[in-house]
N, C-alpha and C. Protein backbone atom coordinates (compact mmCIF):
# COMPACT_ATOMS: atom_id res chain seq x y z
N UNK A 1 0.85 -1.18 0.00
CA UNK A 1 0.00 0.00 0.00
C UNK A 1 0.90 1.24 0.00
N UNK A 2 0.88 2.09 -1.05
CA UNK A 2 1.62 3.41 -0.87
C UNK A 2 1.88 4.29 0.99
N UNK A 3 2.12 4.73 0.50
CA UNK A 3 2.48 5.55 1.85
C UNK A 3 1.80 6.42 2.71
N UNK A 4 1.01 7.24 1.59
CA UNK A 4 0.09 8.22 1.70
C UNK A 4 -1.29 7.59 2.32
N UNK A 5 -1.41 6.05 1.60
CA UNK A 5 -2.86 5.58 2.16
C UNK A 5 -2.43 5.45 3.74
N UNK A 6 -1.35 4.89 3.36
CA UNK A 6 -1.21 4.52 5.10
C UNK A 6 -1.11 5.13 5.87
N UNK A 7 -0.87 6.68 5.48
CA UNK A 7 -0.96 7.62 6.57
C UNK A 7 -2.14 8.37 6.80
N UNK A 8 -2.51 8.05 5.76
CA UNK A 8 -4.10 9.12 5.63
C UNK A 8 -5.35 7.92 5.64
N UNK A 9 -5.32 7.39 6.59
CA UNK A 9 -6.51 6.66 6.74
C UNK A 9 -7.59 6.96 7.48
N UNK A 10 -8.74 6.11 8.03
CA UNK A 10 -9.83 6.88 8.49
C UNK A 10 -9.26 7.19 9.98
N UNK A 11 -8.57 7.08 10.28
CA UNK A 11 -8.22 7.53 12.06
C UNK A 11 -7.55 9.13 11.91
N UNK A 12 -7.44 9.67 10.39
CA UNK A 12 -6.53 11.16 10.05
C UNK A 12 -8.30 11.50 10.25
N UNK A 13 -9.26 11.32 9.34
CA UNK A 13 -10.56 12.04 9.92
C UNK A 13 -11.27 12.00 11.22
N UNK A 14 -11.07 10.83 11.39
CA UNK A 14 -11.58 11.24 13.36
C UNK A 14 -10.56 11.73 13.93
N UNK A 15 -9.20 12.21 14.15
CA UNK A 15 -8.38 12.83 14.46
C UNK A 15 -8.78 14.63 14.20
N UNK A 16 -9.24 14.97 12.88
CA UNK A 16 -9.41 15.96 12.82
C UNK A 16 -11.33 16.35 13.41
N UNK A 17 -12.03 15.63 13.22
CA UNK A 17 -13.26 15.75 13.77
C UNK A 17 -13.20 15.79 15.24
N UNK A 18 -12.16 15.06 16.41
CA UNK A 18 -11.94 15.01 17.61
C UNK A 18 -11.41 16.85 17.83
N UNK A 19 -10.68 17.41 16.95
CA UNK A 19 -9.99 18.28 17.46
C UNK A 19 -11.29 19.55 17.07
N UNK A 20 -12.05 19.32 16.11
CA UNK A 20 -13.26 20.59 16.19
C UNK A 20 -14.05 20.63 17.42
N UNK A 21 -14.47 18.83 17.99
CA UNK A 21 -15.39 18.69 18.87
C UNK A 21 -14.37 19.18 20.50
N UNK A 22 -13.16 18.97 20.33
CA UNK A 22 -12.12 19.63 20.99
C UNK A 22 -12.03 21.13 21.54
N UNK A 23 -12.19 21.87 20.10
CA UNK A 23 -12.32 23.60 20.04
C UNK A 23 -13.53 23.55 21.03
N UNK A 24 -14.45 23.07 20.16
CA UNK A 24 -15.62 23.57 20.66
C UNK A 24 -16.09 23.36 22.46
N UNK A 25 -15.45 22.13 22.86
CA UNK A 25 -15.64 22.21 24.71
C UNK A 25 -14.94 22.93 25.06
N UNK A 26 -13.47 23.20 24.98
CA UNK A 26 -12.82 24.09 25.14
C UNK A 26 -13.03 25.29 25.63
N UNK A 27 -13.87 25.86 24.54
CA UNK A 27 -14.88 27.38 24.06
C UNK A 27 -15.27 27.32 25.26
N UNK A 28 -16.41 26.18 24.90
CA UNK A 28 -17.51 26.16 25.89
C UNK A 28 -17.29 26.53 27.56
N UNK A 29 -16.21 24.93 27.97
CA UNK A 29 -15.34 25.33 29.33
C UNK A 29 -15.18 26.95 29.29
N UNK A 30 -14.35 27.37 29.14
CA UNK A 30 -13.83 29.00 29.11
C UNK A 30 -15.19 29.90 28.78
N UNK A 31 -16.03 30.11 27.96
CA UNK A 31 -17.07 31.18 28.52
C UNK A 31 -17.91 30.66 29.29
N UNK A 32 -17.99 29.47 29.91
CA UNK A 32 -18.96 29.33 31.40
C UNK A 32 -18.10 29.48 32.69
N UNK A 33 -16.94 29.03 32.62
CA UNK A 33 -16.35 30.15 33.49
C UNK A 33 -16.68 31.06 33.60
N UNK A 34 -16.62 31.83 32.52
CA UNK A 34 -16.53 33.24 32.63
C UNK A 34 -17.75 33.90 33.10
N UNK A 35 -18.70 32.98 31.89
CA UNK A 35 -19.85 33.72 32.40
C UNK A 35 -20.92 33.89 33.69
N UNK A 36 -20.74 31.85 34.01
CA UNK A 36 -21.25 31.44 35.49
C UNK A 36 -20.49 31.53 37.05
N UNK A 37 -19.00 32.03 36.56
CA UNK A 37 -18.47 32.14 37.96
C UNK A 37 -17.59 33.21 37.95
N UNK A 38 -17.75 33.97 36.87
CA UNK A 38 -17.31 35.59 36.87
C UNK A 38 -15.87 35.20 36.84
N UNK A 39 -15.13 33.99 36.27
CA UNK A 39 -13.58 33.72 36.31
C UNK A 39 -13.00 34.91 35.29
N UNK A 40 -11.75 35.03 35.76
CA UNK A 40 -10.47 35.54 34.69
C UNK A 40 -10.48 35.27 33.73
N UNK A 41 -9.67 36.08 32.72
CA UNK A 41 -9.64 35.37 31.20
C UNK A 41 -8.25 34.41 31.36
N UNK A 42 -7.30 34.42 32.04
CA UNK A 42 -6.31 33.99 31.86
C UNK A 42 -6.76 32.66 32.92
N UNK A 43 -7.36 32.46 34.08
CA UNK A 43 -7.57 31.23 34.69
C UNK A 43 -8.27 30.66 33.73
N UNK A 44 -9.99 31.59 33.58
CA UNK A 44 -10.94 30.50 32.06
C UNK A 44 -9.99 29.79 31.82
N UNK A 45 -8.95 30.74 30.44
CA UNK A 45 -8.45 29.93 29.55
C UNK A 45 -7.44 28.81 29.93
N UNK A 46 -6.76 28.99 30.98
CA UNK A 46 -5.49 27.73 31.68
C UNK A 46 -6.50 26.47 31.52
N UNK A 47 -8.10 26.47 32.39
CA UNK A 47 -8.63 25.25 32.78
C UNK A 47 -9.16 25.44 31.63
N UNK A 48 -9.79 26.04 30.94
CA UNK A 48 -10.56 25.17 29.28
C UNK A 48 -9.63 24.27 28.62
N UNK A 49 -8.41 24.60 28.30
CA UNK A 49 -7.28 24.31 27.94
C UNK A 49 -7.06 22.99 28.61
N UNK A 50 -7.36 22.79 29.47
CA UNK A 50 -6.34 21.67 30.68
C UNK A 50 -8.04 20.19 30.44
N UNK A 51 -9.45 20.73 30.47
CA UNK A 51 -9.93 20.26 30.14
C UNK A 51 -10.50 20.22 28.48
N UNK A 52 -9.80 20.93 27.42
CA UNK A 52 -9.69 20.05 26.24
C UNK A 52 -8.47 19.21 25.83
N UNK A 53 -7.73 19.30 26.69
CA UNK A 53 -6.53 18.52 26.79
C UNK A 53 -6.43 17.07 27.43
N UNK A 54 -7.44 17.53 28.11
CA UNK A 54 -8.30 16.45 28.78
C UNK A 54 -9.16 15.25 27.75
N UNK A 55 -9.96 16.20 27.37
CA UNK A 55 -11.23 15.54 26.47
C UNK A 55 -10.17 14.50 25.03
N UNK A 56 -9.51 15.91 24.79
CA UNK A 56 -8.34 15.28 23.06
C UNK A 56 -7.32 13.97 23.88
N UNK A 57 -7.12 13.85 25.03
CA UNK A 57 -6.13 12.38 25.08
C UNK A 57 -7.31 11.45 25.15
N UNK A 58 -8.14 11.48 25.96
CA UNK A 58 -9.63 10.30 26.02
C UNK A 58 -9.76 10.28 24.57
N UNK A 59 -10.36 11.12 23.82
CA UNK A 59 -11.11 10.98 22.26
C UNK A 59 -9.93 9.96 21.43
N UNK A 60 -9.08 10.80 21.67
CA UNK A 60 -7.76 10.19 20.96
C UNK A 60 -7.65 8.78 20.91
N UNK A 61 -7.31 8.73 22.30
CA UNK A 61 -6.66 7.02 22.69
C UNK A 61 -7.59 6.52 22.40
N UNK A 62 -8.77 6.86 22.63
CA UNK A 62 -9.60 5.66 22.57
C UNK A 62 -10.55 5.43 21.35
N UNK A 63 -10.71 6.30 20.61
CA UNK A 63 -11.55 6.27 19.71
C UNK A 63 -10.73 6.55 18.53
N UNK A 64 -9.81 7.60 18.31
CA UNK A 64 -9.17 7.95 16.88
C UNK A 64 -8.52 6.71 16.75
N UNK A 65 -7.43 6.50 17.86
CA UNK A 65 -6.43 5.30 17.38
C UNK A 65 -6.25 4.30 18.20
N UNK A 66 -7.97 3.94 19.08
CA UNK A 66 -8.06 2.90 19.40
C UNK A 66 -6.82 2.18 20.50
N UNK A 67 -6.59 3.04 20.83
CA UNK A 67 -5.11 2.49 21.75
C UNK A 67 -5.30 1.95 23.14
N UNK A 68 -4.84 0.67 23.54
CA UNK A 68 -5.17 0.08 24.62
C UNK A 68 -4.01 -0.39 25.36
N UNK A 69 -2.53 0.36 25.34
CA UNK A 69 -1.14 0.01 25.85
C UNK A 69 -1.60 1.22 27.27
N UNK A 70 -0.65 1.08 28.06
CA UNK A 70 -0.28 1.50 29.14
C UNK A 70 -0.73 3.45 29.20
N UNK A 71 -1.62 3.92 29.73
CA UNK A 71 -1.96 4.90 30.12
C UNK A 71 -1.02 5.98 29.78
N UNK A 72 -0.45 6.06 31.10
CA UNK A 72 0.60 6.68 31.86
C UNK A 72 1.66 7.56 31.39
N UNK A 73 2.46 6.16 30.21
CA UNK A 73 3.47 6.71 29.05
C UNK A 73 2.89 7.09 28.16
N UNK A 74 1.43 6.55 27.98
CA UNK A 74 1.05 7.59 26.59
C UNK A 74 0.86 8.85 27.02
N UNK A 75 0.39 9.48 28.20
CA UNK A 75 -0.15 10.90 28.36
C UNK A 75 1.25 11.63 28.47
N UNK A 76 2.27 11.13 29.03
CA UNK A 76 3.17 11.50 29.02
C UNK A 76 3.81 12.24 27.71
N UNK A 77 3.86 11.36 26.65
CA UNK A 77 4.46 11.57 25.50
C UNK A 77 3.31 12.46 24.95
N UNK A 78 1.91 12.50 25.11
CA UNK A 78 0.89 13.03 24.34
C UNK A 78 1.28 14.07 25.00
N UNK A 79 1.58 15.09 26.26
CA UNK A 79 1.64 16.35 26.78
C UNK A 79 2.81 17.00 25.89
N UNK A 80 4.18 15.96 25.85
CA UNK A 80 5.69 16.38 25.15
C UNK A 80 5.01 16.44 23.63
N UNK A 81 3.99 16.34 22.85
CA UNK A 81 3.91 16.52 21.69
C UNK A 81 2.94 17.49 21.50
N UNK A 82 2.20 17.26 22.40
CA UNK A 82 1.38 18.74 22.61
C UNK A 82 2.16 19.65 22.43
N UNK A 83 2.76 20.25 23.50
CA UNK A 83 3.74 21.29 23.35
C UNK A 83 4.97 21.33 22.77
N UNK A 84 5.04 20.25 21.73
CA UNK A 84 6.14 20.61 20.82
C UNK A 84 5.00 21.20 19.58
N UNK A 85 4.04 20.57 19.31
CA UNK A 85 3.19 21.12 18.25
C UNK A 85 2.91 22.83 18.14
N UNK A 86 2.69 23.12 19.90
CA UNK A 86 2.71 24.63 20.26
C UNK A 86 3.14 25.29 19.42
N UNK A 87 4.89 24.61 20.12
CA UNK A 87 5.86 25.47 19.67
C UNK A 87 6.33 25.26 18.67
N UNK A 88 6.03 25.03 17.50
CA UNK A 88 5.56 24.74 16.11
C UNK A 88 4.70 25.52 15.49
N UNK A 89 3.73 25.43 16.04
CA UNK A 89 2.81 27.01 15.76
C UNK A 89 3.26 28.47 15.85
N UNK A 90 3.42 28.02 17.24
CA UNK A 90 3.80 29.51 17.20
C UNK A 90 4.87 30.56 16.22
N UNK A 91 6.04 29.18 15.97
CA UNK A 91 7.22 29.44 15.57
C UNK A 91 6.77 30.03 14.22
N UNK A 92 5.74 29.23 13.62
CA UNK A 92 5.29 29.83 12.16
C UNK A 92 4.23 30.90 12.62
N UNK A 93 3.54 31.02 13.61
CA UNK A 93 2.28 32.49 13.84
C UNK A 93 3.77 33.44 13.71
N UNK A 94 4.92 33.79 14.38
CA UNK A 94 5.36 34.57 14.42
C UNK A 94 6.56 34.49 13.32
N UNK A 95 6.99 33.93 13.00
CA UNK A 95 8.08 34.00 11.71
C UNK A 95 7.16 34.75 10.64
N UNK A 96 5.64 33.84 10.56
CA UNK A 96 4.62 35.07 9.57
C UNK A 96 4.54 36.16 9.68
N UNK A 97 4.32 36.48 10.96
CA UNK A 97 4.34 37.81 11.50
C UNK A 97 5.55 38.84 11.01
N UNK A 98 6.82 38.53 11.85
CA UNK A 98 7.85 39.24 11.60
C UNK A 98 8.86 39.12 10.65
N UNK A 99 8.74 37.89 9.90
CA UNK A 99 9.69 37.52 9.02
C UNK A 99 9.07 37.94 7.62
N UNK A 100 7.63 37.37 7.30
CA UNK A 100 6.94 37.38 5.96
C UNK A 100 6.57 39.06 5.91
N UNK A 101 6.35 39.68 7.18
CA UNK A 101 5.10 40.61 7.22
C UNK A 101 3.87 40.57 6.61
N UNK A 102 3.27 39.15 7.77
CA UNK A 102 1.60 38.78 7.24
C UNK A 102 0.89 39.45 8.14
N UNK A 103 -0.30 39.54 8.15
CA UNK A 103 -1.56 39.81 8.62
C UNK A 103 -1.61 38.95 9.98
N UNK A 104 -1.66 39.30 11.04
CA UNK A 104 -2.04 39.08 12.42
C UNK A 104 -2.95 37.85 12.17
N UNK A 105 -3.80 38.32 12.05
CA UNK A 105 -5.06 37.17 11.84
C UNK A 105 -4.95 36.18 11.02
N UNK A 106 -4.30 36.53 9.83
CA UNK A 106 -3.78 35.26 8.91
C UNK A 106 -2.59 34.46 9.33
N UNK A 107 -1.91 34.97 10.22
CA UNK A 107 -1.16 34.39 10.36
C UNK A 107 -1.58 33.09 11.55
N UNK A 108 -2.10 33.41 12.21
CA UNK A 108 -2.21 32.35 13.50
C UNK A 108 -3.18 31.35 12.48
N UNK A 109 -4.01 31.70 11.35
CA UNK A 109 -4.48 30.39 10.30
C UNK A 109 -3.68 29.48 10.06
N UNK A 110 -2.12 30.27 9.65
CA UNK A 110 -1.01 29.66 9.00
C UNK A 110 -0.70 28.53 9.80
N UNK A 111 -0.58 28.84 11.49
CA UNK A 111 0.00 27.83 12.55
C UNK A 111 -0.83 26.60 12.40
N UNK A 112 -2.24 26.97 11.97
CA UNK A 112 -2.85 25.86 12.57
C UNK A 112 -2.34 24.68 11.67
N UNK A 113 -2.25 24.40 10.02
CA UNK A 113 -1.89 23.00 9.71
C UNK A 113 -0.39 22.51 10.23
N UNK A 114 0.57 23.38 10.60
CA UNK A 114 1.61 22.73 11.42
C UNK A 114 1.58 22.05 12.77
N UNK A 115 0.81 22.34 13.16
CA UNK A 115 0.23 21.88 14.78
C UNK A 115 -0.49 20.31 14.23
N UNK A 116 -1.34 20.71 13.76
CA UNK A 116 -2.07 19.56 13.46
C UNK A 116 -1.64 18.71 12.76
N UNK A 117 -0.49 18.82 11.51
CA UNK A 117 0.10 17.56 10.94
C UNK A 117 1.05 16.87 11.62
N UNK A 118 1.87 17.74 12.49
CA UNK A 118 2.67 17.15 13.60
C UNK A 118 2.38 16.48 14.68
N UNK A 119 0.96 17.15 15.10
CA UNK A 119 0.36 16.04 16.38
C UNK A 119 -0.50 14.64 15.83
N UNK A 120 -0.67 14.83 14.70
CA UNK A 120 -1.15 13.50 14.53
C UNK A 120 -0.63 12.58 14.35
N UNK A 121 0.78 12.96 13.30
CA UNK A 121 1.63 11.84 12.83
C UNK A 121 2.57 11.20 14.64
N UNK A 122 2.86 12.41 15.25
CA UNK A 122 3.31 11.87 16.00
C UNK A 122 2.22 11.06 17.37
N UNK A 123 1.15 11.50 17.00
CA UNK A 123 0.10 11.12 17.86
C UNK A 123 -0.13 9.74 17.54
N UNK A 124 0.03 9.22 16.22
CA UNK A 124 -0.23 8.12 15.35
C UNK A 124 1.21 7.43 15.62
N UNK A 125 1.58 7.50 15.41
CA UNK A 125 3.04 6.86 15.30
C UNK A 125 4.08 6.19 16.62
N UNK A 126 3.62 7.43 17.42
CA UNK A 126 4.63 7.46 18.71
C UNK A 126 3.87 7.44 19.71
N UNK A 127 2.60 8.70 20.31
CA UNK A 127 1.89 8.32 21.17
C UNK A 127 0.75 7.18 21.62
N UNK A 128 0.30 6.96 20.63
CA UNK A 128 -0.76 5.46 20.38
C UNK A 128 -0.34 4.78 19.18
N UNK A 129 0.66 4.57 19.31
CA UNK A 129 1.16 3.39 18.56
C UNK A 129 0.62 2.36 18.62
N UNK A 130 0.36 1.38 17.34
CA UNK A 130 -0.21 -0.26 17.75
C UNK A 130 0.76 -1.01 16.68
N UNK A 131 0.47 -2.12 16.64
CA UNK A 131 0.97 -3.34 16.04
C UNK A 131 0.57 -2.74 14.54
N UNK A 132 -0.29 -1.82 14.50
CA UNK A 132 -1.12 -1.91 12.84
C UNK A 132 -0.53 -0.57 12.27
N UNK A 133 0.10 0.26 13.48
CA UNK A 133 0.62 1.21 12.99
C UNK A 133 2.06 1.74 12.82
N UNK A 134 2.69 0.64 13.19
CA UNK A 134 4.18 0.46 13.49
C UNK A 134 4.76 -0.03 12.04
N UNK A 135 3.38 -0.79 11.09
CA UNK A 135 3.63 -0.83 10.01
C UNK A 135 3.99 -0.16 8.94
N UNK A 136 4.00 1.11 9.26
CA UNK A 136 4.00 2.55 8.33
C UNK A 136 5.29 3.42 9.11
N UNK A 137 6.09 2.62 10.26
CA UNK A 137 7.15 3.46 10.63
C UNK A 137 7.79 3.39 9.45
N UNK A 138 8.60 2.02 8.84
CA UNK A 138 9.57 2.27 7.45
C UNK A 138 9.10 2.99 6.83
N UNK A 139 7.90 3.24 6.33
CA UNK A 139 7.51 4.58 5.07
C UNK A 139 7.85 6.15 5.89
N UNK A 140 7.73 6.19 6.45
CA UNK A 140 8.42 7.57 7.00
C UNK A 140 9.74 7.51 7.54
N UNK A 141 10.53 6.67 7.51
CA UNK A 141 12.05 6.42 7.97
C UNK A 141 12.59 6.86 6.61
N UNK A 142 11.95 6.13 5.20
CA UNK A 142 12.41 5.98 4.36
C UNK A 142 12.47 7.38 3.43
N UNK A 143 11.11 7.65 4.00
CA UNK A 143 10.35 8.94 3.58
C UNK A 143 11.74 10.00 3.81
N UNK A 144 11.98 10.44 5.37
CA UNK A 144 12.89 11.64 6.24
C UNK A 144 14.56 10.67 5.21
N UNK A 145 14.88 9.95 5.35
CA UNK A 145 16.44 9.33 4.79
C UNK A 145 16.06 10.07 2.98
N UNK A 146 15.30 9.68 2.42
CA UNK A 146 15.83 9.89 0.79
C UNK A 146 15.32 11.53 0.96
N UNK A 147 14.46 12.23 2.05
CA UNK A 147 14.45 13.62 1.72
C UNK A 147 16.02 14.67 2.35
N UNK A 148 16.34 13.67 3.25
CA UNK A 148 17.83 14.48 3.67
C UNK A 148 19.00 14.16 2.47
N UNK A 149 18.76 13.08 1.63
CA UNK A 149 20.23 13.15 0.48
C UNK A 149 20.27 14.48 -0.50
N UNK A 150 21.24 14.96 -0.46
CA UNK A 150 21.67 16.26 -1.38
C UNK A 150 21.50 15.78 -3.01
């Protein structure tokens, strides 16, 4: 099977359908804070955050990629890819910003497919890894080796 199928299978669309239904509690968490207990914008947003972070490892493990190995090390590695994805984003919200001289608003658009192609593959690959998906490590070994030859 090419490479592409194997990476883009139906667990890349519930991956991305988890992360709208994601936004959206998120949201939700953070203006009922706000609105039902008169919270901060900066507390809201820490705990919306902490509970869609919450909601995206449950949806994830268990439903995108079906993962049934050891808890513990997966949340672990799912937090270290979280915030490498961040800082991935961000790195492109602001290189757009100050490097391209884009548009504020267009630019944080820009972050979002870097975040998201990085947390999945590595979400897929490394954090809920299975027997079915370990099959598609050589296509991306092979993939990163023939794109580094000069």
């Amino acid at each position: 099977m090419p490479f592409q199928k194997k990476l883009l299978d139906a667990s890349a669309a519930r991956f991305l359908l988890v992360g709208v239904v994601n936004t959206l509690f998120g949201l939700l968490v953070i203006y009922a804070l706000k609105w039902f207990l008169g919270m901060g914008d900066a507390v809201a947003n820490l705990l919306g955050y902490l509970c869609g972070l919450s909601l995206s490892f449950l949806l994830n493990s268990r439903w995108t990629f079906r993962y049934s190995g050891p808890r513990l090390p997966a949340l672990v590695k799912f937090l270290l890819v979280i915030g490498l994805a961040y800082g991935l984003n961000l790195a492109t919200v602001l290189g757009a910003i100050h490097v391209l001289h884009v548009d504020t608003y267009l630019a944080h658009l820009l972050g979002i497919p870097p975040y998201t192609i990085f947390s999945y593959v590595c979400s897929r690959f490394l954090v809920f890894k299975s027997p079915h998906n370990q099959e598609c490590v050589p296509c991306l070994s092979s993939v990163v080796k023939s794109s580094a030859r000069p």
